[in-house]
N, C-alpha and C. Protein backbone atom coordinates (compact mmCIF):
# COMPACT_ATOMS: atom_id res chain seq x y z
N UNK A 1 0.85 -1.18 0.00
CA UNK A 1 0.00 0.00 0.00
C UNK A 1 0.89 1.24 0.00
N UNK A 2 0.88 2.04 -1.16
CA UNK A 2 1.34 3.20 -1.09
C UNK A 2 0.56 4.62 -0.59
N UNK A 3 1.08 5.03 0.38
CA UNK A 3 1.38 6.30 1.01
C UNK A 3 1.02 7.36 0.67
N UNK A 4 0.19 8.61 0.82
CA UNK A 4 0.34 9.98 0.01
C UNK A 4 1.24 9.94 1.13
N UNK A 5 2.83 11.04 0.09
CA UNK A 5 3.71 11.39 1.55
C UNK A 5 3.76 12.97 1.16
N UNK A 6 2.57 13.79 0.41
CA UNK A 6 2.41 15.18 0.54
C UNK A 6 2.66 15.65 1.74
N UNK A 7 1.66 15.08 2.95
CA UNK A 7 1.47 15.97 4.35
C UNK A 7 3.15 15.49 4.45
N UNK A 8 4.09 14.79 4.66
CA UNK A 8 5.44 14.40 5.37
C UNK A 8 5.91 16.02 5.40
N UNK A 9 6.48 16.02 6.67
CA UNK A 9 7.94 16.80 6.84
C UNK A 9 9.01 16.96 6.76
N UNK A 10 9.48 17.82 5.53
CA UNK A 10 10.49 17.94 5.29
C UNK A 10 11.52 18.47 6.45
N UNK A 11 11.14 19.25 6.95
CA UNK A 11 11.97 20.43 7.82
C UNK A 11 10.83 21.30 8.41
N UNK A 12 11.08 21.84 9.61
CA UNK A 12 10.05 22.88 10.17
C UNK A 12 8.57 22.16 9.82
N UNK A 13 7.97 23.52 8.88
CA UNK A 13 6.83 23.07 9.01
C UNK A 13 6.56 23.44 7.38
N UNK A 14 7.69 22.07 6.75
CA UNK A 14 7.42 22.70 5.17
C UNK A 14 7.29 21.14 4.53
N UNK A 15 6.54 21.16 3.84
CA UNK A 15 6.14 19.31 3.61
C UNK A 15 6.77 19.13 1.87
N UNK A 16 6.51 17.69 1.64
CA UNK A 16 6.50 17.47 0.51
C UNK A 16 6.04 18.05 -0.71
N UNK A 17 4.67 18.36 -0.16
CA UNK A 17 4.11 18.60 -1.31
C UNK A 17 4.45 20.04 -1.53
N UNK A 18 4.35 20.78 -0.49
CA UNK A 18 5.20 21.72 -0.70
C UNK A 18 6.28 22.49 -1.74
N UNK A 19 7.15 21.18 -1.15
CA UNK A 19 8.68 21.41 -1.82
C UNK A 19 8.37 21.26 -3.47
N UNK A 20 7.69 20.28 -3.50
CA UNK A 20 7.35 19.65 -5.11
C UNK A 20 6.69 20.84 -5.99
N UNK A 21 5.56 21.46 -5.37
CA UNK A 21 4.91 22.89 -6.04
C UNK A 21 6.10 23.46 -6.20
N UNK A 22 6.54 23.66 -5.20
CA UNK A 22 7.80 25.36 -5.42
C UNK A 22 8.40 24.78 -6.72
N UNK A 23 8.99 23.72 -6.62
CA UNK A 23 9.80 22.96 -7.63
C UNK A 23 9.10 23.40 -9.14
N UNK A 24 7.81 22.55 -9.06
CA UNK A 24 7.48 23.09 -10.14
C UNK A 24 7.07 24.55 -10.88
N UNK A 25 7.04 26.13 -9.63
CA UNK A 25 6.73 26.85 -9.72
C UNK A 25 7.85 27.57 -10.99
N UNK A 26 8.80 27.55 -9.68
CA UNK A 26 10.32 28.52 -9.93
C UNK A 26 10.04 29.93 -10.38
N UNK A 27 9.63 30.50 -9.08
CA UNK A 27 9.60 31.90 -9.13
C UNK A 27 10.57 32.26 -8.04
N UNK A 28 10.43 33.19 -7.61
CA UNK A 28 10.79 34.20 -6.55
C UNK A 28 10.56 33.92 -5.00
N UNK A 29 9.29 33.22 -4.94
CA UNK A 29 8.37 32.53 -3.97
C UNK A 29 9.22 31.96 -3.56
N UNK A 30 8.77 30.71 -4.76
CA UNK A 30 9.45 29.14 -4.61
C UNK A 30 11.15 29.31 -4.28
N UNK A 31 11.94 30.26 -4.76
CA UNK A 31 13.44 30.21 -4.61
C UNK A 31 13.09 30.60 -2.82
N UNK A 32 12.43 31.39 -2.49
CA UNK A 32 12.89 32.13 -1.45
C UNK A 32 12.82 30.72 -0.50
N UNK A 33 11.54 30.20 -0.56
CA UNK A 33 11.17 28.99 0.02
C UNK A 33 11.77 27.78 -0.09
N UNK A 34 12.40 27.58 -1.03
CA UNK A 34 13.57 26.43 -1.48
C UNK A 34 14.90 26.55 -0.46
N UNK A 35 15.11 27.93 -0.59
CA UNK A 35 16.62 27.88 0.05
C UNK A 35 16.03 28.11 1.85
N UNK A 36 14.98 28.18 2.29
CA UNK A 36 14.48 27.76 3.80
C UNK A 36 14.75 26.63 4.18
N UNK A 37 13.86 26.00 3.04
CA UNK A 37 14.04 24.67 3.78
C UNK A 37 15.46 23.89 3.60
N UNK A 38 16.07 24.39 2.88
CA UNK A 38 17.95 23.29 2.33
C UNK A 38 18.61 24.54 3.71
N UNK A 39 18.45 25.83 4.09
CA UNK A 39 18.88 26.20 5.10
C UNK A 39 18.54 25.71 6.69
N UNK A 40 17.12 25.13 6.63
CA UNK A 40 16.63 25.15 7.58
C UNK A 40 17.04 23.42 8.19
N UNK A 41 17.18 22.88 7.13
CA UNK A 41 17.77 21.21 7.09
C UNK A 41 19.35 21.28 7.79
N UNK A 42 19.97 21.95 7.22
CA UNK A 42 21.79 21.85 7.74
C UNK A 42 21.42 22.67 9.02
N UNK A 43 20.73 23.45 8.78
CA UNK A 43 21.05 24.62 10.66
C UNK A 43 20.63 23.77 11.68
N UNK A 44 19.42 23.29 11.22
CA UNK A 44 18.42 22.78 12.44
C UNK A 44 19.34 21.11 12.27
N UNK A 45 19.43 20.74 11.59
CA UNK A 45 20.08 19.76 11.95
C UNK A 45 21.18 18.91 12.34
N UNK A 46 22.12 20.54 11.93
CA UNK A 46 23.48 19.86 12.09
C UNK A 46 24.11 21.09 12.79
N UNK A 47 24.27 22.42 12.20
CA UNK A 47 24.96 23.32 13.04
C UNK A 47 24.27 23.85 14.16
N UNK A 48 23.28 24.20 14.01
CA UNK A 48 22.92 24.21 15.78
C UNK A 48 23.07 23.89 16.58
N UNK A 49 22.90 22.35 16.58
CA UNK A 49 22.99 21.65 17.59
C UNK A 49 24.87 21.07 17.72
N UNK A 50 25.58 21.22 16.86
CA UNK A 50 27.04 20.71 16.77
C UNK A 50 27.09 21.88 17.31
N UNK A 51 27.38 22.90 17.10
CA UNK A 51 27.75 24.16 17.95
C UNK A 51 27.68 24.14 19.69
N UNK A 52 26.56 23.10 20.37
CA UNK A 52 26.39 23.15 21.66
C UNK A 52 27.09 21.62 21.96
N UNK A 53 27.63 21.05 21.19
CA UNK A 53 28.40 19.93 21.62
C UNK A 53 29.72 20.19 22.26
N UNK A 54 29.68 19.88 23.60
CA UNK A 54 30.61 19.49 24.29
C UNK A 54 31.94 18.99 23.86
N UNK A 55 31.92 17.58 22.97
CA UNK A 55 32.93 16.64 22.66
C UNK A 55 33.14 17.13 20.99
N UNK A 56 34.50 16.88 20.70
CA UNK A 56 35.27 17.35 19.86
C UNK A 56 35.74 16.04 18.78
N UNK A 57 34.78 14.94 19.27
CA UNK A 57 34.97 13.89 18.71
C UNK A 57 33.28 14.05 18.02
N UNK A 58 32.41 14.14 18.70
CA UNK A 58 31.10 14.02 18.22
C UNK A 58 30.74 15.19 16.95
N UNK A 59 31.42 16.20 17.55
CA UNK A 59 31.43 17.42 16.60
C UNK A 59 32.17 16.75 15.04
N UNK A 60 33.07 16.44 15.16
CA UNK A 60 33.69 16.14 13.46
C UNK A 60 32.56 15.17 12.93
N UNK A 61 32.06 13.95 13.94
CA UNK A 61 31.41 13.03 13.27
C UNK A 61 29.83 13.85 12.78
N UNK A 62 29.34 14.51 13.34
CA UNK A 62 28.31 15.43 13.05
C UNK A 62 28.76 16.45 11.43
N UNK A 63 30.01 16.82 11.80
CA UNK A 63 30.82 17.75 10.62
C UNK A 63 30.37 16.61 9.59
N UNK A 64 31.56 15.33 9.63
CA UNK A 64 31.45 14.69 8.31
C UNK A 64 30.00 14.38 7.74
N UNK A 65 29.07 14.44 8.42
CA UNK A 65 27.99 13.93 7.93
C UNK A 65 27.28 15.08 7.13
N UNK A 66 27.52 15.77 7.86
CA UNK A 66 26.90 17.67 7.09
C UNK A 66 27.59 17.59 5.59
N UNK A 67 28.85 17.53 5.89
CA UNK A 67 30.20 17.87 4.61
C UNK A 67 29.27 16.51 2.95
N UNK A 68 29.26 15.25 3.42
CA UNK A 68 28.90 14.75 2.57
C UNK A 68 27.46 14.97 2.47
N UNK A 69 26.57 15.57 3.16
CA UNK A 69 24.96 15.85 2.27
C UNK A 69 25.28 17.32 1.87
N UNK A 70 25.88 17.80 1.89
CA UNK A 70 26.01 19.07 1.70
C UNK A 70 26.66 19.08 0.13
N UNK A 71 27.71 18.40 -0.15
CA UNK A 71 28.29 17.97 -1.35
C UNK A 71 27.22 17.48 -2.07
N UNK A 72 26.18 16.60 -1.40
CA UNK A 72 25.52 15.96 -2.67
C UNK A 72 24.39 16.85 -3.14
N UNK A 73 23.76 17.86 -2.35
CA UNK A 73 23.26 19.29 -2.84
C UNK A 73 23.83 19.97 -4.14
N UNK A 74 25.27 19.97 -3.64
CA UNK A 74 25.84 20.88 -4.51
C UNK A 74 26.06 19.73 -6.14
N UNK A 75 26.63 18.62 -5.64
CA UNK A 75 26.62 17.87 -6.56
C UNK A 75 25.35 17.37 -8.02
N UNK A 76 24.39 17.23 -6.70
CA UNK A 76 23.29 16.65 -7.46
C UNK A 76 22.99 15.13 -7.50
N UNK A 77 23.80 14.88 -6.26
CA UNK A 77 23.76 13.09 -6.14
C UNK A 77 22.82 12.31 -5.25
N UNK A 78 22.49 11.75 -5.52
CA UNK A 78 21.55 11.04 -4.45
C UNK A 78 22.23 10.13 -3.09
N UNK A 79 23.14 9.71 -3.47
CA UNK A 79 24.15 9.27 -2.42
C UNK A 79 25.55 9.43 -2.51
N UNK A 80 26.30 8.80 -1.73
CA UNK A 80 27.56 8.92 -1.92
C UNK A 80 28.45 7.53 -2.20
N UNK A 81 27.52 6.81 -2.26
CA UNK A 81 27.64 5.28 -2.48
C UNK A 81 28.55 5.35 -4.03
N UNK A 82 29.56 3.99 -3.89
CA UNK A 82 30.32 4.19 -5.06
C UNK A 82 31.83 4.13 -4.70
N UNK A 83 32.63 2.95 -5.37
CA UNK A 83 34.03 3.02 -5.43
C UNK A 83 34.13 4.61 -5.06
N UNK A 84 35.35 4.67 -4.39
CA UNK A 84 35.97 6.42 -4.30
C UNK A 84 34.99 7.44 -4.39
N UNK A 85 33.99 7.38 -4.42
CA UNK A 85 32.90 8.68 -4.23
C UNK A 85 32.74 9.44 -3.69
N UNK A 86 33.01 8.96 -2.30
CA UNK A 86 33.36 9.69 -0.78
C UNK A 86 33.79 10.38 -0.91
N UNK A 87 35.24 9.89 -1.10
CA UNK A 87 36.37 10.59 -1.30
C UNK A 87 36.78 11.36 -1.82
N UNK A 88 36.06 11.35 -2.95
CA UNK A 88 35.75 12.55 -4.28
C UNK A 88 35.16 13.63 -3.69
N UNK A 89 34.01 13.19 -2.68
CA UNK A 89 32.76 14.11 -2.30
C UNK A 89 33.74 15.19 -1.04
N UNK A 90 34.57 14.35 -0.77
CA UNK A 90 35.58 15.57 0.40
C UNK A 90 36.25 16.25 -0.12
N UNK A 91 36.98 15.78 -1.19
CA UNK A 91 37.98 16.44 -1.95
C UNK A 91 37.50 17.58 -2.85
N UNK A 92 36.33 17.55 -3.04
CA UNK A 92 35.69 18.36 -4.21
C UNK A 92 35.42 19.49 -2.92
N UNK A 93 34.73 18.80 -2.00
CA UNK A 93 34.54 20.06 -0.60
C UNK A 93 35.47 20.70 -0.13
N UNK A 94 36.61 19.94 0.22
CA UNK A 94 37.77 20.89 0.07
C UNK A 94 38.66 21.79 -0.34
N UNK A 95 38.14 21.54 -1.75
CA UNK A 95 38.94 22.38 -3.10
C UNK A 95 37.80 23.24 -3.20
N UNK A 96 36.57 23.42 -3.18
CA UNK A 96 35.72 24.81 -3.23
C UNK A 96 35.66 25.32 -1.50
N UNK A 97 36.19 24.58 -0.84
CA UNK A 97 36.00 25.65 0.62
C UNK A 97 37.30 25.82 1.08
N UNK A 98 38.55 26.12 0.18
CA UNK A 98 39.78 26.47 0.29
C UNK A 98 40.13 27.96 1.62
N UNK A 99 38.67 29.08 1.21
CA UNK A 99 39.24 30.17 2.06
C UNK A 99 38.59 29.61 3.54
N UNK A 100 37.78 28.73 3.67
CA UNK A 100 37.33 28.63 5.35
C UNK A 100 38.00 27.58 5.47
N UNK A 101 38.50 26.54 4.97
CA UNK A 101 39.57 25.30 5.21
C UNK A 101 40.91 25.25 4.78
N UNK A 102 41.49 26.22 4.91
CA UNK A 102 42.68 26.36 4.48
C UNK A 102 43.95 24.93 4.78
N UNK A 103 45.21 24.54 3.99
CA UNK A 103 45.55 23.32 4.24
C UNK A 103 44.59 22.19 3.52
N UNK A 104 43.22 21.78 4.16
CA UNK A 104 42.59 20.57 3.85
C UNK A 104 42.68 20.38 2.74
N UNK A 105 42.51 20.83 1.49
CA UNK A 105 42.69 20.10 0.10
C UNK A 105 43.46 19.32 0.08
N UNK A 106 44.84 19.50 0.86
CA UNK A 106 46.31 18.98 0.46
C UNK A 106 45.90 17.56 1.49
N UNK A 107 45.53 18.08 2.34
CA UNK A 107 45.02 16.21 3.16
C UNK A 107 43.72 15.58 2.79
N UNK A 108 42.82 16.10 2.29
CA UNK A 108 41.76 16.13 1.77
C UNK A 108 41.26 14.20 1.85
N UNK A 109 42.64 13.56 1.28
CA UNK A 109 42.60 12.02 0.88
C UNK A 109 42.42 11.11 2.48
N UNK A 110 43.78 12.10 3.22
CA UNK A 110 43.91 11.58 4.39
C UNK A 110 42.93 11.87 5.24
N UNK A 111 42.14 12.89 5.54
CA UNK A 111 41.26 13.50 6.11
C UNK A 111 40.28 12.49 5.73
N UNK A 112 39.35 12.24 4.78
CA UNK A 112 38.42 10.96 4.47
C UNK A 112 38.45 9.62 5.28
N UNK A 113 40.04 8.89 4.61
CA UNK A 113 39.96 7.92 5.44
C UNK A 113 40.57 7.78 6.84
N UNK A 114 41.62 8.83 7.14
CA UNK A 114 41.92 8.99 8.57
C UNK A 114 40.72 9.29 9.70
N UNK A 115 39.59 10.49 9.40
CA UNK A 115 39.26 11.39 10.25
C UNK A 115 37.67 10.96 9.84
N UNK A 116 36.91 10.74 8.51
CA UNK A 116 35.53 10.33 8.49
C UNK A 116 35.71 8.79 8.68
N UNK A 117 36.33 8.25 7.79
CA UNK A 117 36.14 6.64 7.84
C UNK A 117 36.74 6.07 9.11
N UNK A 118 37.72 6.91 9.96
CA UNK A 118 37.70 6.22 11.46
C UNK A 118 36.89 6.62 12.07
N UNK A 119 36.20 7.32 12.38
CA UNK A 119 35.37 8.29 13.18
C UNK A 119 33.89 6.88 12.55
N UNK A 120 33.59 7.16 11.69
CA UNK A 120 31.94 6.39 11.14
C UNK A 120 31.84 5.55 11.28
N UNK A 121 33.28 4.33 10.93
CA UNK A 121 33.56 3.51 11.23
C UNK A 121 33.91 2.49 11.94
N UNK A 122 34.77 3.15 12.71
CA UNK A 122 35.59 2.37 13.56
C UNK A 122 35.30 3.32 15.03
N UNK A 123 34.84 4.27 15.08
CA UNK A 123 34.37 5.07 16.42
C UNK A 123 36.01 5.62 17.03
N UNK A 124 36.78 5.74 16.19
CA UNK A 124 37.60 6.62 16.50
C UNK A 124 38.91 7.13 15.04
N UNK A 125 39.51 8.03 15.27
CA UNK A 125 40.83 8.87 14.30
C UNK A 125 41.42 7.82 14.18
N UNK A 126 41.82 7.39 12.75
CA UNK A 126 43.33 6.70 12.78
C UNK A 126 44.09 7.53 12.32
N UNK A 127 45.52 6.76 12.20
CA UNK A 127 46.97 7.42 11.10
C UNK A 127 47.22 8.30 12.40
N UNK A 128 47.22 8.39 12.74
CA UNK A 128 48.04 9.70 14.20
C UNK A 128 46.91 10.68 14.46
N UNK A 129 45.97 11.29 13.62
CA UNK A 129 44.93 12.06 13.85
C UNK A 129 44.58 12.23 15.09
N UNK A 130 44.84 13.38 15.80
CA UNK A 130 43.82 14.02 16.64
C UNK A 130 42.82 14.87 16.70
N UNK A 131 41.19 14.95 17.52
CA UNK A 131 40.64 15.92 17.48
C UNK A 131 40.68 16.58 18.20
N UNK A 132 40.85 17.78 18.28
CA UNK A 132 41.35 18.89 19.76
C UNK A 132 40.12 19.97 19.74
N UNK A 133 39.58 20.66 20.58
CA UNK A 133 38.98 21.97 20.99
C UNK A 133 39.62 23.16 21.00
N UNK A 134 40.92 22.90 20.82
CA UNK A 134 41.50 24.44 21.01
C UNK A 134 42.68 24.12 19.76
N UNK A 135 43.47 25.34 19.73
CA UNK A 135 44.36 25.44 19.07
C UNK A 135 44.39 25.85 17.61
N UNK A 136 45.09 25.81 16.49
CA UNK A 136 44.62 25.96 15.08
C UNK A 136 43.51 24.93 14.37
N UNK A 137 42.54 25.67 13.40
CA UNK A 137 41.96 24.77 13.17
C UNK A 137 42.34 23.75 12.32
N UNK A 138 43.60 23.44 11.89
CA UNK A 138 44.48 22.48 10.99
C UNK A 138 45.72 22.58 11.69
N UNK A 139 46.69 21.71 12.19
CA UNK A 139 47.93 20.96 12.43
C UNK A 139 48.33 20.52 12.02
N UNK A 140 49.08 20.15 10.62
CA UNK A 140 49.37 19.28 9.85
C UNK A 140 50.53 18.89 10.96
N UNK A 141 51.66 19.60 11.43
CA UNK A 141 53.04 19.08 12.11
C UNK A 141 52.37 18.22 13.48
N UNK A 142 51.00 18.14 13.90
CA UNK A 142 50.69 17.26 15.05
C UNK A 142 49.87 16.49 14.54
N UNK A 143 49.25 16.72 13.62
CA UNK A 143 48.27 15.84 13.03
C UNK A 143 46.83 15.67 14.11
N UNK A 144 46.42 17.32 13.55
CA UNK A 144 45.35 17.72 14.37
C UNK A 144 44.72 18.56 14.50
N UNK A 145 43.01 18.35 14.38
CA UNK A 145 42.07 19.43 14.23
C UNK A 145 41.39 19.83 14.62
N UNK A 146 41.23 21.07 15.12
CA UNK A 146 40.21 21.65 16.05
C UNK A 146 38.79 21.53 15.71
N UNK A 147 38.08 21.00 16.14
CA UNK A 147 36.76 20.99 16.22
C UNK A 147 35.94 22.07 16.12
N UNK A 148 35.89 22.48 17.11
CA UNK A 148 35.39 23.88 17.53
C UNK A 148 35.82 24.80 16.19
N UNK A 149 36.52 24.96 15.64
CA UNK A 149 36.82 26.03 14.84
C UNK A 149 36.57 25.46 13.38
N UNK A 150 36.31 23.90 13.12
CA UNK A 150 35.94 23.45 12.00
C UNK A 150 34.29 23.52 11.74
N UNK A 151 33.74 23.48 13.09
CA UNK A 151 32.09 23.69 12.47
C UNK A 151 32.37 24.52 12.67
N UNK A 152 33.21 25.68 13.41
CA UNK A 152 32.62 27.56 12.89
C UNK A 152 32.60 27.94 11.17
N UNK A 153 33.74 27.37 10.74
CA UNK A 153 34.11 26.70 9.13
C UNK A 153 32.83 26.38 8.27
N UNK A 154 32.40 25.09 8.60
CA UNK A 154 31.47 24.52 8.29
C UNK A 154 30.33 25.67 8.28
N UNK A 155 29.98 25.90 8.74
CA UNK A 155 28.70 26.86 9.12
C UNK A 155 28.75 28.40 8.36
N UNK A 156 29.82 28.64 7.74
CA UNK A 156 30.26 29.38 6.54
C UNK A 156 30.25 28.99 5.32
N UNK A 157 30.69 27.93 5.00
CA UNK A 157 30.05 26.47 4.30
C UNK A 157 28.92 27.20 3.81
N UNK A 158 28.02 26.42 4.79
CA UNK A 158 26.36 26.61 4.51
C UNK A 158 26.19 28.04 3.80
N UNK A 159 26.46 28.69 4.93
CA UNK A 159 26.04 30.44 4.48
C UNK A 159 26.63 30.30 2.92
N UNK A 160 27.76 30.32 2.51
CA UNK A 160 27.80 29.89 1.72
C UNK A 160 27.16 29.64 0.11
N UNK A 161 26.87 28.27 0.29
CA UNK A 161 26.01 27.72 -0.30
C UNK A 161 24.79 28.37 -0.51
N UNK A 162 24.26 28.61 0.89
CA UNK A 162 23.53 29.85 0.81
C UNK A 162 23.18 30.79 -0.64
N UNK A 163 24.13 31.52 -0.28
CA UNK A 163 24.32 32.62 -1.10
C UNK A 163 24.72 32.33 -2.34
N UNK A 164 25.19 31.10 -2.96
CA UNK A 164 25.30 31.05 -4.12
C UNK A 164 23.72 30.88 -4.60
N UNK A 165 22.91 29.63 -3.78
CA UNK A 165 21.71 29.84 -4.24
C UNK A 165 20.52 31.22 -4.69
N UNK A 166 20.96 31.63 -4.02
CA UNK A 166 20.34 33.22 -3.89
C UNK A 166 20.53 33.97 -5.12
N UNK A 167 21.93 34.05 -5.47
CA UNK A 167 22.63 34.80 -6.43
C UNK A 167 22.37 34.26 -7.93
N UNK A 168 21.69 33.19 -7.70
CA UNK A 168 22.01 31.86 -8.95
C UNK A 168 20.50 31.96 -9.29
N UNK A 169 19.92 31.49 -10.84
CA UNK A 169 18.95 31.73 -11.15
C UNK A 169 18.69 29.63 -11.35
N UNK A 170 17.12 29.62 -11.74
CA UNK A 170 16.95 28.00 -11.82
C UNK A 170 17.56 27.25 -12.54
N UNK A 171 17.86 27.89 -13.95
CA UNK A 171 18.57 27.83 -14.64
C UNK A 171 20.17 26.93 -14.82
N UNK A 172 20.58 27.53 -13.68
CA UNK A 172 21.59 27.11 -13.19
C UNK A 172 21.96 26.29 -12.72
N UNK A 173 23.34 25.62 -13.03
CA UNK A 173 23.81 23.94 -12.77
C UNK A 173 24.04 23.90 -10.64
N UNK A 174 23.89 24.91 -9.82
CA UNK A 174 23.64 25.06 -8.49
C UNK A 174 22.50 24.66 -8.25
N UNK A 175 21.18 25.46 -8.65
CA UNK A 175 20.11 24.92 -8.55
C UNK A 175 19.26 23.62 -9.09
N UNK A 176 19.45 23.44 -10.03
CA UNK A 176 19.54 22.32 -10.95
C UNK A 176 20.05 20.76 -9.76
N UNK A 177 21.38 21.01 -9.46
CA UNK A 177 21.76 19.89 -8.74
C UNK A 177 20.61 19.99 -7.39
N UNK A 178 20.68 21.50 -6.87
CA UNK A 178 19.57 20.92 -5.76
C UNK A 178 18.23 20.65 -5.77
N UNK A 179 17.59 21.05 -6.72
CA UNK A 179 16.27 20.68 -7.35
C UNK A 179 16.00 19.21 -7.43
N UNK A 180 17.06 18.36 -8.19
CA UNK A 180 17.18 16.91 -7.97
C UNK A 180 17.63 16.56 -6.23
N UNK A 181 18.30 16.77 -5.95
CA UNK A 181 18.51 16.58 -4.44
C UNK A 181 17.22 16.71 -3.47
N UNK A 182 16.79 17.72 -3.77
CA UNK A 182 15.23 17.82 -3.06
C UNK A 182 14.48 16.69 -3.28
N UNK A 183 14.02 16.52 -4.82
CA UNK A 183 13.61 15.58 -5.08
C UNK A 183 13.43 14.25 -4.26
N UNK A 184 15.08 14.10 -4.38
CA UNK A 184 15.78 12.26 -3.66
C UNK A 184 14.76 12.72 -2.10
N UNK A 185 15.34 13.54 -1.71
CA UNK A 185 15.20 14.02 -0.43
C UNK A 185 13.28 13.15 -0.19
N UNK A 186 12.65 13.99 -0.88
CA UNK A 186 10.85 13.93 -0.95
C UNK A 186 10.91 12.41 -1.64
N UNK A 187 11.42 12.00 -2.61
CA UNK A 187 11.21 10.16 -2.88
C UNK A 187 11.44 9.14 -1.69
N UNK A 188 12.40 9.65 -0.42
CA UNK A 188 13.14 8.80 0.56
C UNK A 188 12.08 9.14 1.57
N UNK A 189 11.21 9.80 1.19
CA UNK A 189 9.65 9.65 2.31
C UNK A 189 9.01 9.09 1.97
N UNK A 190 9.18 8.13 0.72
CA UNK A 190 7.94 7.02 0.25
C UNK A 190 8.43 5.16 0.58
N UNK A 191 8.64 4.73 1.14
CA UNK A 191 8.57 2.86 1.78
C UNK A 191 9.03 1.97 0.74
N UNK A 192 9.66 1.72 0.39
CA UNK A 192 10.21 0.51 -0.39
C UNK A 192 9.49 -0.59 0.19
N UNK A 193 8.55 -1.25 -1.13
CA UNK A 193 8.04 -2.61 -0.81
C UNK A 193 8.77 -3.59 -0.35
């Protein structure tokens, strides 16, 4: 038995069916309302609440998870599933967030499987990796990254992203990728038989 998943919640108090009109609108409305809810998804779900985290271990694992849905927005992917994909999906994040991550491109490889794939994985850093609360937010000579100052990072990120949406018309290979992303987003509220 299939589902209407119109009423579902996307975010706040903005539903499927919702998202799907704006989609099909693409006015002024719909943009303003599009970039709420893809804002209102990363804030409310990831930087808000990473911002009041205590642990400097929970914070990156919260980070990596933001970093790869956030890529697949920008991307236009539905997952990240896939030989080297991941990996791609950090490295590509790293090389467009060069001025708030300065360094990371160049570890970009190591950072994946040192710092997400031990962390998701294995519930802790390998390769020497530490996560610290204080200090610079990159160490390459200790092999170590501040937390605290990587979601302040992150959360510039967004803004970000943000603002490219804003600036960017539908037209455009930005919106375009998140238009499909929304999409995945509103299909993954319907039950696989």
């Amino acid at each position: 038995m299939t589902k209407n998943i119109d009423t579902y919640l996307l975010t706040g108090d903005i539903t499927v069916g919702q998202a799907r009109a704006w989609m099909k609108r693409k006015d002024i409305y719909a943009k303003s309302n599009l970039i709420k809810l893809i804002h209102h998804r990363f804030h409310n779900r990831y930087v808000k609440h990473v911002k009041k985290i205590d642990s400097g271990f929970l914070k990156m694992a919260v980070s990596c998870l933001m970093i790869e849905t956030l890529e697949s927005f920008r991307q236009g992917r539905k997952d990240t599933k896939g030989k080297g994909v991941g990996k791609k999906m950090f490295k590509d994040f790293f090389t467009l967030e060069q001025k708030l991550f300065p360094g990371f491109k160049d570890i970009a490889a190591d950072f994946y499987s040192s710092i997400r794939c031990g962390i998701l994985h294995q519930a802790e850093t390998t390769n020497a990796w530490r996560i610290l609360r204080k200090g610079p937010l990159l160490d390459e000579m200790h092999w170590a990254i501040n937390a605290t100052k990587f979601v302040h990072s992150l959360d510039g990120s967004l803004d970000s992203y943000v603002e490219s949406l804003k600036s960017n018309d539908f037209n455009s290979k930005i919106w375009k990728n998140a238009l499909f992303k929304i999409e995945d987003v509103c299909q993954n509220c319907n039950r696989n038989p």
